[in-house]
Every structure is written in structure tokens, then in C-alpha cells.
PDB file of N, CA and C in Angstrom:
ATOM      1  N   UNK A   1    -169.234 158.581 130.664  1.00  0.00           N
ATOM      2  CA  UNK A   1    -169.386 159.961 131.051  1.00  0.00           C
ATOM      3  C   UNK A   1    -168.034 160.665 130.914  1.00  0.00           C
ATOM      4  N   UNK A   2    -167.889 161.572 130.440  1.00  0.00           N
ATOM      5  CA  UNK A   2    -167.081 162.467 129.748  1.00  0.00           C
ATOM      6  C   UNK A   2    -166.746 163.901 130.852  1.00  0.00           C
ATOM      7  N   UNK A   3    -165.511 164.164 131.634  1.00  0.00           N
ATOM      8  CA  UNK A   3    -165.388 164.781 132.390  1.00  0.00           C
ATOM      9  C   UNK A   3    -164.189 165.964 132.048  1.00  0.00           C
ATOM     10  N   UNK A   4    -164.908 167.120 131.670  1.00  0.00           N
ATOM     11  CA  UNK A   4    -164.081 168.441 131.162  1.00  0.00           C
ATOM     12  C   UNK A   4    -162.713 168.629 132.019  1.00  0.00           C
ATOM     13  N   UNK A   5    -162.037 169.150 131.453  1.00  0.00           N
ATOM     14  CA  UNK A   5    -160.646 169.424 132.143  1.00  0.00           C
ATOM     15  C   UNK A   5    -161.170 170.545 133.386  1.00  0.00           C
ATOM     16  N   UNK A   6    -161.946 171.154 133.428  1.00  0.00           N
ATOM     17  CA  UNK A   6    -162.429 172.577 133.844  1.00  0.00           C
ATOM     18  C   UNK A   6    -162.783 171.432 135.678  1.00  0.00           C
ATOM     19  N   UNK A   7    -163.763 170.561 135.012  1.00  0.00           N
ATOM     20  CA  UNK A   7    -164.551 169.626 135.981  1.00  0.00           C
ATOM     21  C   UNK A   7    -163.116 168.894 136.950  1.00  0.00           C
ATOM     22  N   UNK A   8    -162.124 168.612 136.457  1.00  0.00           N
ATOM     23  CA  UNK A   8    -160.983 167.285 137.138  1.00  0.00           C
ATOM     24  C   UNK A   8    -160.637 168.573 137.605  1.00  0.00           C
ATOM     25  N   UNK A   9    -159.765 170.132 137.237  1.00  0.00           N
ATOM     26  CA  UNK A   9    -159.092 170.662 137.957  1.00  0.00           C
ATOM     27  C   UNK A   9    -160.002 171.657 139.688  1.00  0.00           C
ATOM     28  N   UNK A  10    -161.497 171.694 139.278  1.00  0.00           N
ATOM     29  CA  UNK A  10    -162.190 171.860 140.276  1.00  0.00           C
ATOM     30  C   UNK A  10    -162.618 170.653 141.647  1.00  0.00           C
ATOM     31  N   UNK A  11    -162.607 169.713 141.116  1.00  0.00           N
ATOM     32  CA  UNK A  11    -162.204 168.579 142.049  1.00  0.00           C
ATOM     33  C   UNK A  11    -161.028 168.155 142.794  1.00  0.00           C
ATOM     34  N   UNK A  12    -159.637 168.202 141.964  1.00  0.00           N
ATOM     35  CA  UNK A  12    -158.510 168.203 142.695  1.00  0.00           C
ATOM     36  C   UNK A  12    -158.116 169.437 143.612  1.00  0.00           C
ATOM     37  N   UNK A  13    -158.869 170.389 143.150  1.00  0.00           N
ATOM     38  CA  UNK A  13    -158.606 171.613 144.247  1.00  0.00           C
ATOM     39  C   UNK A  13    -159.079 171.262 145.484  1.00  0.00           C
ATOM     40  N   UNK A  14    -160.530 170.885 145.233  1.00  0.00           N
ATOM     41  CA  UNK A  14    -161.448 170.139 146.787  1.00  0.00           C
ATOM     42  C   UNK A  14    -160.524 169.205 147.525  1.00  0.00           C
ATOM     43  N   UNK A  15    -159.809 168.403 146.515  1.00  0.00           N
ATOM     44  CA  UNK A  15    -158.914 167.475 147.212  1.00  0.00           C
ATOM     45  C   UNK A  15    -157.857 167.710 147.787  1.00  0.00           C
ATOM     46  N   UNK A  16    -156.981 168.766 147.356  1.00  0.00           N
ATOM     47  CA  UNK A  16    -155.828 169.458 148.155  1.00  0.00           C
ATOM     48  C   UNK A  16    -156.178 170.212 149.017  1.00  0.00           C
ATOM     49  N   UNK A  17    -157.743 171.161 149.317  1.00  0.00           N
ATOM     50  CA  UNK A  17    -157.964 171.481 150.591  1.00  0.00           C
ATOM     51  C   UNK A  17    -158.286 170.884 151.376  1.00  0.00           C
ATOM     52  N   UNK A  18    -158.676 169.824 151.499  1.00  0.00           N
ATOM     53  CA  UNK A  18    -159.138 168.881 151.947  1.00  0.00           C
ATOM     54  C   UNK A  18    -157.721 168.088 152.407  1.00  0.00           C
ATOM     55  N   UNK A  19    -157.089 167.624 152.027  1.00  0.00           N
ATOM     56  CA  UNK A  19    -155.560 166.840 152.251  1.00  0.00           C
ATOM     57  C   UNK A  19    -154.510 168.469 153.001  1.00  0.00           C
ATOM     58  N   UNK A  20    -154.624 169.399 152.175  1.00  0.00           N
ATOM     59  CA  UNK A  20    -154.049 170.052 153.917  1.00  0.00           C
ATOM     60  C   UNK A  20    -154.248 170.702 154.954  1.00  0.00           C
ATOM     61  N   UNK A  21    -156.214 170.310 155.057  1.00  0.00           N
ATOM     62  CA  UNK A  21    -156.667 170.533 156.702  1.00  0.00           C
ATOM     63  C   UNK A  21    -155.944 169.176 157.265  1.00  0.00           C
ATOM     64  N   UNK A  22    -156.214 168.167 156.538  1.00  0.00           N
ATOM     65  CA  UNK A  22    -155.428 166.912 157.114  1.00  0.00           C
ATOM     66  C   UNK A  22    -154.411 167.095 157.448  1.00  0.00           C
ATOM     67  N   UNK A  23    -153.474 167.499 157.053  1.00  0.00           N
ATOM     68  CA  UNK A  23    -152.010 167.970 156.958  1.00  0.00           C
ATOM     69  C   UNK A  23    -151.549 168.221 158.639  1.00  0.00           C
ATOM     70  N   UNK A  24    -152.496 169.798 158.586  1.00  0.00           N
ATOM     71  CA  UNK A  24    -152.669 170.841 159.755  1.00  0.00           C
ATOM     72  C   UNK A  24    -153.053 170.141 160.579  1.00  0.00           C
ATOM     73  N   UNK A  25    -154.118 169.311 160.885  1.00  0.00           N
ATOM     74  CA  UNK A  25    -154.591 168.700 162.248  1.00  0.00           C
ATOM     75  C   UNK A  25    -153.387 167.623 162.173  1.00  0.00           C
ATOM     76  N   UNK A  26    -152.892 166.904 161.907  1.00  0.00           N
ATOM     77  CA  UNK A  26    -151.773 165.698 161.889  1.00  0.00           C
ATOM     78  C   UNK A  26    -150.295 166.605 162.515  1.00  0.00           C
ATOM     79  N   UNK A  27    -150.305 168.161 161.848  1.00  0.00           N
ATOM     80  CA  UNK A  27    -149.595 168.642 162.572  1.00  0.00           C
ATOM     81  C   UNK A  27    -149.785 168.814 164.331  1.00  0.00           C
ATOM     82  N   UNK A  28    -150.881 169.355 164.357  1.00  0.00           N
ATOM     83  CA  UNK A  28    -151.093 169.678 165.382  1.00  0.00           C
ATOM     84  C   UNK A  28    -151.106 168.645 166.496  1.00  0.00           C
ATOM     85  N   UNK A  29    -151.686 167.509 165.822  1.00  0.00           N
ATOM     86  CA  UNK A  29    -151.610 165.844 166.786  1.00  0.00           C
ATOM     87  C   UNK A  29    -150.366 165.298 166.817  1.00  0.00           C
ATOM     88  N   UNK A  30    -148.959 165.625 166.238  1.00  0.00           N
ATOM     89  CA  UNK A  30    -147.842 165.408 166.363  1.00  0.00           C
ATOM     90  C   UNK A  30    -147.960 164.298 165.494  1.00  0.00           C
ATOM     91  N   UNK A  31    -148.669 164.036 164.635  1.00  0.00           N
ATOM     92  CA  UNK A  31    -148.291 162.815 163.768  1.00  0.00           C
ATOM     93  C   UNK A  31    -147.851 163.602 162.659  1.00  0.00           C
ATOM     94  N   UNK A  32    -146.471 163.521 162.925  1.00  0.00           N
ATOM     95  CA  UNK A  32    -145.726 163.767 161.117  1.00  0.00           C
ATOM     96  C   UNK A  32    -145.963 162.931 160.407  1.00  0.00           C
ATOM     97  N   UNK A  33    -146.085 161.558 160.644  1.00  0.00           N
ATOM     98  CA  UNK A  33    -145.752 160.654 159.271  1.00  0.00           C
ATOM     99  C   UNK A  33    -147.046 161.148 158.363  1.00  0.00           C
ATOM    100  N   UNK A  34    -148.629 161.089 158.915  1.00  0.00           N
ATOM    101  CA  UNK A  34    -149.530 161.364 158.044  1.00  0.00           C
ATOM    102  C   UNK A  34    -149.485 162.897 157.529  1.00  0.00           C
ATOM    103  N   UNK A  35    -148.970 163.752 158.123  1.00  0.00           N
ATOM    104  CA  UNK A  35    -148.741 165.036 158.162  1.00  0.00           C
ATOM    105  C   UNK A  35    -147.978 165.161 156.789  1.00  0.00           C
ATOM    106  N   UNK A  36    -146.948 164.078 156.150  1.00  0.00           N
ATOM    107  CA  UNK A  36    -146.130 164.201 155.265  1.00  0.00           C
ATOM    108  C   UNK A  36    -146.689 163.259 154.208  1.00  0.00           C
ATOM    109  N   UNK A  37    -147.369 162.774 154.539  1.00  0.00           N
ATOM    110  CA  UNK A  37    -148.256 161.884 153.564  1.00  0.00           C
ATOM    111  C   UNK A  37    -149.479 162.555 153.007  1.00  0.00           C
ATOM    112  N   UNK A  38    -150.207 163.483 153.443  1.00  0.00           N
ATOM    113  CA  UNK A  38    -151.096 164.397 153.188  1.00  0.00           C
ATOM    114  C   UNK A  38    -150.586 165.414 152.319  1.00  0.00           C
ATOM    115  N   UNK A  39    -148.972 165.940 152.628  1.00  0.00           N
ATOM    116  CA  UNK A  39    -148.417 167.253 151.987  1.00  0.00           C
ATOM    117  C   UNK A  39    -148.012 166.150 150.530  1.00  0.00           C
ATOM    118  N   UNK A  40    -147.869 165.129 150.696  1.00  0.00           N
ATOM    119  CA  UNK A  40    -147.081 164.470 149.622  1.00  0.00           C
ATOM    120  C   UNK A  40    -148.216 164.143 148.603  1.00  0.00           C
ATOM    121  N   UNK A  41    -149.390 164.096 148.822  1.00  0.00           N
ATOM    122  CA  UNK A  41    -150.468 163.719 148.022  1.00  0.00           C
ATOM    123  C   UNK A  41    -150.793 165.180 147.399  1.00  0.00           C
ATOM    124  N   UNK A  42    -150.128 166.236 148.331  1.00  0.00           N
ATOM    125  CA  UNK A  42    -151.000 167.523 147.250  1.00  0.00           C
ATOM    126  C   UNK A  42    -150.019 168.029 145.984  1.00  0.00           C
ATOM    127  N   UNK A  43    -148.870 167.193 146.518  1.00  0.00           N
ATOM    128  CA  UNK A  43    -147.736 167.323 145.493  1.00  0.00           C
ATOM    129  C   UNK A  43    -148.121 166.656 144.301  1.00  0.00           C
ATOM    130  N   UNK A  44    -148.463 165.061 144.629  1.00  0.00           N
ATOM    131  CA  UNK A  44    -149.195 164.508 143.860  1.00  0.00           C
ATOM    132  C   UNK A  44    -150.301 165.142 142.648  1.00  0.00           C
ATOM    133  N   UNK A  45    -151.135 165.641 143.407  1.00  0.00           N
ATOM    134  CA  UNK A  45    -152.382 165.970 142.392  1.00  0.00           C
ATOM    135  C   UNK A  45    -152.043 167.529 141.750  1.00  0.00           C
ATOM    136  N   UNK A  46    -151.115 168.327 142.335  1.00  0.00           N
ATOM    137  CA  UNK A  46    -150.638 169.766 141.572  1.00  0.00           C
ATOM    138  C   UNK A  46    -149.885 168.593 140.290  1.00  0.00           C
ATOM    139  N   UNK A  47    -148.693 167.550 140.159  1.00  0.00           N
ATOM    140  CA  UNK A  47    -148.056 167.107 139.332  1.00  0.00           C
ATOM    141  C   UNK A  47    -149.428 166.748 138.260  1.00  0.00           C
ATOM    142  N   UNK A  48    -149.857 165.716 138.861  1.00  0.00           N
ATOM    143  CA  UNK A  48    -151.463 165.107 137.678  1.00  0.00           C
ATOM    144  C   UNK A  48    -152.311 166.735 136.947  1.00  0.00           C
ATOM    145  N   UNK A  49    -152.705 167.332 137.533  1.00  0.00           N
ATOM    146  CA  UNK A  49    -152.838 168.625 137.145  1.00  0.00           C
ATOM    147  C   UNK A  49    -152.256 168.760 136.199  1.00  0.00           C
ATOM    148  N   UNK A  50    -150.541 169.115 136.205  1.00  0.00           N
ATOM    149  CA  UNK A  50    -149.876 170.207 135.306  1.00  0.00           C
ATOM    150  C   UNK A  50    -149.756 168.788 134.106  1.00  0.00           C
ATOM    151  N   UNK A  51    -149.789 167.855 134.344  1.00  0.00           N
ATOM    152  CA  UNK A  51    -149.694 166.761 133.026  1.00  0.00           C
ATOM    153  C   UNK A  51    -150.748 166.871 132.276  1.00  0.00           C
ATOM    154  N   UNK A  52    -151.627 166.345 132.811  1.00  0.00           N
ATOM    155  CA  UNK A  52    -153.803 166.759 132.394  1.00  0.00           C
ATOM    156  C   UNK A  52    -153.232 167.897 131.332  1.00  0.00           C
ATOM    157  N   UNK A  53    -153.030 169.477 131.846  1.00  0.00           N
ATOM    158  CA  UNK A  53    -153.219 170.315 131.264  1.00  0.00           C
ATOM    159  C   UNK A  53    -151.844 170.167 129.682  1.00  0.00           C
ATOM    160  N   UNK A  54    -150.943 170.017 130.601  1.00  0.00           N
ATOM    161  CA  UNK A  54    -150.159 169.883 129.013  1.00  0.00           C
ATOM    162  C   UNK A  54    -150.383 168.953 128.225  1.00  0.00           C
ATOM    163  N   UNK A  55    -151.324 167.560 128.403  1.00  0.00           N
ATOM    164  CA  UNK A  55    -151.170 166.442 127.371  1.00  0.00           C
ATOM    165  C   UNK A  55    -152.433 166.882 127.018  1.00  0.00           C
ATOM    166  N   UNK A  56    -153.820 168.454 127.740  1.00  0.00           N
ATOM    167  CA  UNK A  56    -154.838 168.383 126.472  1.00  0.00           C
ATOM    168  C   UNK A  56    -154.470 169.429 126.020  1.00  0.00           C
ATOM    169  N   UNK A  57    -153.249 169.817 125.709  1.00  0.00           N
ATOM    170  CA  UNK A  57    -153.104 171.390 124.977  1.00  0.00           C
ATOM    171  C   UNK A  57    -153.176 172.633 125.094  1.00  0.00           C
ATOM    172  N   UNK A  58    -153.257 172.618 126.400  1.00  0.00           N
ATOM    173  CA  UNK A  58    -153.449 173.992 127.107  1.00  0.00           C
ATOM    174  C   UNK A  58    -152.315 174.663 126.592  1.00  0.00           C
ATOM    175  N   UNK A  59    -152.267 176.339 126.717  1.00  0.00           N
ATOM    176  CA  UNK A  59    -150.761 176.760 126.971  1.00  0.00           C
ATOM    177  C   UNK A  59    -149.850 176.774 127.713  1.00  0.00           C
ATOM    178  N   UNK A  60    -150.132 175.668 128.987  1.00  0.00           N
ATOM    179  CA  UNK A  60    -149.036 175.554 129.957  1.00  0.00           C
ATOM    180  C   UNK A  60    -147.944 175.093 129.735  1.00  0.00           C
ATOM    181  N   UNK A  61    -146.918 175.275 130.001  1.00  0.00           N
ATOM    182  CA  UNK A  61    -145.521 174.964 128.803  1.00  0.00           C
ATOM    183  C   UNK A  61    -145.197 174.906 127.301  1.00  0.00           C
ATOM    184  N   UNK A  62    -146.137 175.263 126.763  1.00  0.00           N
ATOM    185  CA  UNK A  62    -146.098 176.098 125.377  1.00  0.00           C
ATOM    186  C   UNK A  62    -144.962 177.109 125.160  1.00  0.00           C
ATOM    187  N   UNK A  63    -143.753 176.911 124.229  1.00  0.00           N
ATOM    188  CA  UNK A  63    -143.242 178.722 123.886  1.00  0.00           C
ATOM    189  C   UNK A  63    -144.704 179.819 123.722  1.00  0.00           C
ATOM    190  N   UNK A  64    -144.253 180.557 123.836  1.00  0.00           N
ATOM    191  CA  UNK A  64    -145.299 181.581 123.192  1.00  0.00           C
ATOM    192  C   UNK A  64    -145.285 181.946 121.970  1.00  0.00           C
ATOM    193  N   UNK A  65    -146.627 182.286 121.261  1.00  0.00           N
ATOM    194  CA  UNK A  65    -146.598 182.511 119.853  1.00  0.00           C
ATOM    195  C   UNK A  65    -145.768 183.577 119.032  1.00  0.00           C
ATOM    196  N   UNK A  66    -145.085 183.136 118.436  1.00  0.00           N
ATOM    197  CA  UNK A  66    -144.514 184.612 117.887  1.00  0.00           C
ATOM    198  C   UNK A  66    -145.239 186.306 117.338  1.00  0.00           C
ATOM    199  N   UNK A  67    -144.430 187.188 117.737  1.00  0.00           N
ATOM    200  CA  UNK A  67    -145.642 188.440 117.577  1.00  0.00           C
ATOM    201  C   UNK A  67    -145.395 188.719 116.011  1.00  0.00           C
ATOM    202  N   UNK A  68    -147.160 189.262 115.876  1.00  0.00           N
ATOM    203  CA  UNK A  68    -147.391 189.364 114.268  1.00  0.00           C
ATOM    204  C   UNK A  68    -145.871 190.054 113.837  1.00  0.00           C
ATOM    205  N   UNK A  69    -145.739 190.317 112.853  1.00  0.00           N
ATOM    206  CA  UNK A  69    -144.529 191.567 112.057  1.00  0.00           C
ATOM    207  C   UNK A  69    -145.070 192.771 111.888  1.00  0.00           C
ATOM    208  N   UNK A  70    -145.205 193.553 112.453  1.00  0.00           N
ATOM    209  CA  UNK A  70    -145.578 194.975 112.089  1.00  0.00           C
ATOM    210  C   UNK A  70    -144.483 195.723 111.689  1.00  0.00           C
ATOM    211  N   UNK A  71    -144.918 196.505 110.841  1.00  0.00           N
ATOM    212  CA  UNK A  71    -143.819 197.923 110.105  1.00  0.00           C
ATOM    213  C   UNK A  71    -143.921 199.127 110.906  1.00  0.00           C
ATOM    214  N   UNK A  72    -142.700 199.945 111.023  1.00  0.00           N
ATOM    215  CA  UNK A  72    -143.092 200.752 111.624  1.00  0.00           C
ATOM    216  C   UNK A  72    -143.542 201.678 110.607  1.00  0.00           C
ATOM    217  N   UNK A  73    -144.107 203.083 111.029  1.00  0.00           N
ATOM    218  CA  UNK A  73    -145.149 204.152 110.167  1.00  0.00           C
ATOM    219  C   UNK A  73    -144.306 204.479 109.154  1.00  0.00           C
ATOM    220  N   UNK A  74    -142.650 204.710 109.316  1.00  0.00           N
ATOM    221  CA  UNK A  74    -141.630 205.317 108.415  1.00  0.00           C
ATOM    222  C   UNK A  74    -141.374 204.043 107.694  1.00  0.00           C
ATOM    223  N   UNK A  75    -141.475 202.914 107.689  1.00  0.00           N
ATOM    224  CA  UNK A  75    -140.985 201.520 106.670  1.00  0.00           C
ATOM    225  C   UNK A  75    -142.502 201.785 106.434  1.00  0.00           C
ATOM    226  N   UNK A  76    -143.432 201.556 106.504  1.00  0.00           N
ATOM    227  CA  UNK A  76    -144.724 201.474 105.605  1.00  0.00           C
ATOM    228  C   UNK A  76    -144.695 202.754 104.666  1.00  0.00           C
ATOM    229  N   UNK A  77    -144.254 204.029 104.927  1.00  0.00           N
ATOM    230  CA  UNK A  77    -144.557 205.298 103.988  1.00  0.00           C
ATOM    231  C   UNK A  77    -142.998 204.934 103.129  1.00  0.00           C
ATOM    232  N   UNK A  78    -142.371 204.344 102.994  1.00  0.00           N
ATOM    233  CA  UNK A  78    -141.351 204.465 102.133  1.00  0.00           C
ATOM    234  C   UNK A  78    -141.737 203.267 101.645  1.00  0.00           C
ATOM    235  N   UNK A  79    -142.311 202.070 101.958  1.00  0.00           N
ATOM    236  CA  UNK A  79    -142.023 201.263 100.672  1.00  0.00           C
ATOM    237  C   UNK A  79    -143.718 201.532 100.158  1.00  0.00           C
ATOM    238  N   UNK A  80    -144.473 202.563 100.615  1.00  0.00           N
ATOM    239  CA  UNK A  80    -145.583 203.281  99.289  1.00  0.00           C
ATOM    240  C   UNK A  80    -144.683 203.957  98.809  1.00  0.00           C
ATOM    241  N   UNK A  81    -143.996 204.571  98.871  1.00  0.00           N
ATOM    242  CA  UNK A  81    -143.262 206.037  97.991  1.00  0.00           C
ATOM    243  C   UNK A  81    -142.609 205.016  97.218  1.00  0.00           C
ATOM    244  N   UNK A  82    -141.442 203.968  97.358  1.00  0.00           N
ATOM    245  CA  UNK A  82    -141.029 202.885  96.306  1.00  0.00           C
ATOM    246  C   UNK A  82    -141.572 202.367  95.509  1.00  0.00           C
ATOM    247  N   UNK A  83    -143.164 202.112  96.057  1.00  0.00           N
ATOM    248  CA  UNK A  83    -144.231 201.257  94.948  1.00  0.00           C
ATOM    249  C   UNK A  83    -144.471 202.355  94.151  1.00  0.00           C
ATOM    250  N   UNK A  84    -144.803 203.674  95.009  1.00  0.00           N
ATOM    251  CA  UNK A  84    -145.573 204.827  94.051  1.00  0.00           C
ATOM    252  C   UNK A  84    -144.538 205.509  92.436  1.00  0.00           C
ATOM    253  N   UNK A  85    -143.274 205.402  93.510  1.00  0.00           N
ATOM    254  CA  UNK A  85    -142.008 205.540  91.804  1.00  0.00           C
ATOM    255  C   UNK A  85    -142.337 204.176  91.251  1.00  0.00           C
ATOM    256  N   UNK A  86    -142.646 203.541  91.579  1.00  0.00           N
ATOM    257  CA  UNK A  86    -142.012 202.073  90.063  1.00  0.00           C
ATOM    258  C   UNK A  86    -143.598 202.149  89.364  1.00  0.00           C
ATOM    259  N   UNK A  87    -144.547 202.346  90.014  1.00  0.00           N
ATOM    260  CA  UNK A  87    -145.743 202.408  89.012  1.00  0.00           C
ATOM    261  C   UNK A  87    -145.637 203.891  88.193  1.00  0.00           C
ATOM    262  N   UNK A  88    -145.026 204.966  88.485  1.00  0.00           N
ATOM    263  CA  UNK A  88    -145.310 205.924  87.850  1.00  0.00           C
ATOM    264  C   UNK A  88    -143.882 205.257  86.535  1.00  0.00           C
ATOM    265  N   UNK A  89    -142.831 205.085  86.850  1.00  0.00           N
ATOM    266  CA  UNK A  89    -141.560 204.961  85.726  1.00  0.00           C
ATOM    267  C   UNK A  89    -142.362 203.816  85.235  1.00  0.00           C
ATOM    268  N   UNK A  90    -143.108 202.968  85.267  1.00  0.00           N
ATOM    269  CA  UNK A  90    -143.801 202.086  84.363  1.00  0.00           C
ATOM    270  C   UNK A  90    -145.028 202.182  83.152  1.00  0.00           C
ATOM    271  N   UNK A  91    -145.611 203.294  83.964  1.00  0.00           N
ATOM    272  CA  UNK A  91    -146.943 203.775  83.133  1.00  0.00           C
ATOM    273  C   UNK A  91    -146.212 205.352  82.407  1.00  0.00           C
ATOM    274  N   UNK A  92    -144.764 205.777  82.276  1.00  0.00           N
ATOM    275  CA  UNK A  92    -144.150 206.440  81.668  1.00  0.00           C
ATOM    276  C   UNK A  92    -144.264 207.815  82.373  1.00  0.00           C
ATOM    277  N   UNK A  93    -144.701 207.859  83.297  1.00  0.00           N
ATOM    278  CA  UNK A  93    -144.888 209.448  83.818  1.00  0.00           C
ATOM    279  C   UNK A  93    -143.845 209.650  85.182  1.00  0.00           C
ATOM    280  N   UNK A  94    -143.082 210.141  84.431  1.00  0.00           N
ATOM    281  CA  UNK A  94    -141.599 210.983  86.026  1.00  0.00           C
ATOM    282  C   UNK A  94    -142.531 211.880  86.788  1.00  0.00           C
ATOM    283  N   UNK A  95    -141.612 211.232  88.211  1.00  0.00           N
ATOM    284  CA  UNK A  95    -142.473 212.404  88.981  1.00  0.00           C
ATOM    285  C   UNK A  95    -141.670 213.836  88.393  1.00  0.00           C
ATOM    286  N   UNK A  96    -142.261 215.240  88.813  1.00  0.00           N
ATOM    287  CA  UNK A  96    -141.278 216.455  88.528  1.00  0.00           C
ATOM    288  C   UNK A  96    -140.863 216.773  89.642  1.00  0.00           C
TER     289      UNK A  96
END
């Protein structure tokens, strides 16, 4: 059985709310040690998370893609007016 990335990161969420109501009541019962063992497991599954997502290709730590090249309106109308002289001095007709 085959379990979507979509499916593991909706489960580990259940699991970190779940680990810090634990947390909170361990606070509240004065037991730090489980109190820090609960916070340390959600550290845990945020780390498994951000690995999951970068080893299936997500864009999480990806550079970002470079942006297309666009011309601006004045470089696009001058290199038509450049193309438009070299086809006219080719087919023999000067502009006047």
C-alpha cells in the first residue's frame, strides 16, 4: 500500500497535536522530563516532514526558478525598426 506525501504530512500533524496536549498536561503535572520528550518528538516529526518533502521534490529548499526574459516595449520596438531596415536595404528599397 502506497501512501501519498499529502496522506504522511496529514498524519504527522495528528501526531504533533496529539504529542503537545501531552506536552501541556506533563506540564501541568510537573513532569518535565515527559514534557521534554513530547516537545522533542514534535521536533522530530517537523525534521521527517521537511526531509519527506525535499527527497520527493517538492519546492521546499529549491532556488527558485529563474524569471522568463522579457523586453521591455522600447527594446522590442527598436529591434522591429532594426529588423524592419535590414529587410528593406536587402530587398533594395531605402526607407525615404
Amino acid at each position: 500500500m502506497e501512501l501519498s506525501i499529502d496522506a504522511v504530512i496529514a498524519v504527522a500533524e495528528g501526531m504533533k497535536q496529539d504529542l503537545q496536549r501531552e506536552a501541556n498536561r506533563s506540564v501541568l503535572r510537573n513532569n518535565l522530563n515527559l514534557a521534554l520528550g513530547a516537545l522533542a518528538s514534535i521536533n522530530a516529526i517537523d525534521d521527517f516532514v521537511y526531509r519527506l518533502k525535499i527527497r520527493s521534490g517538492s519546492q521546499l529548499g529549491l532556488p527558485k526558478p529563474p524569471r522568463p526574459l522579457t523586453k521591455s516595449p522600447l527594446r522590442k520596438h527598436l529591434e522591429l525598426e532594426g529588423e524592419r531596415e535590414k529587410f528593406l536595404r536587402a530587398n533594395g528599397k531605402a526607407e525615404k
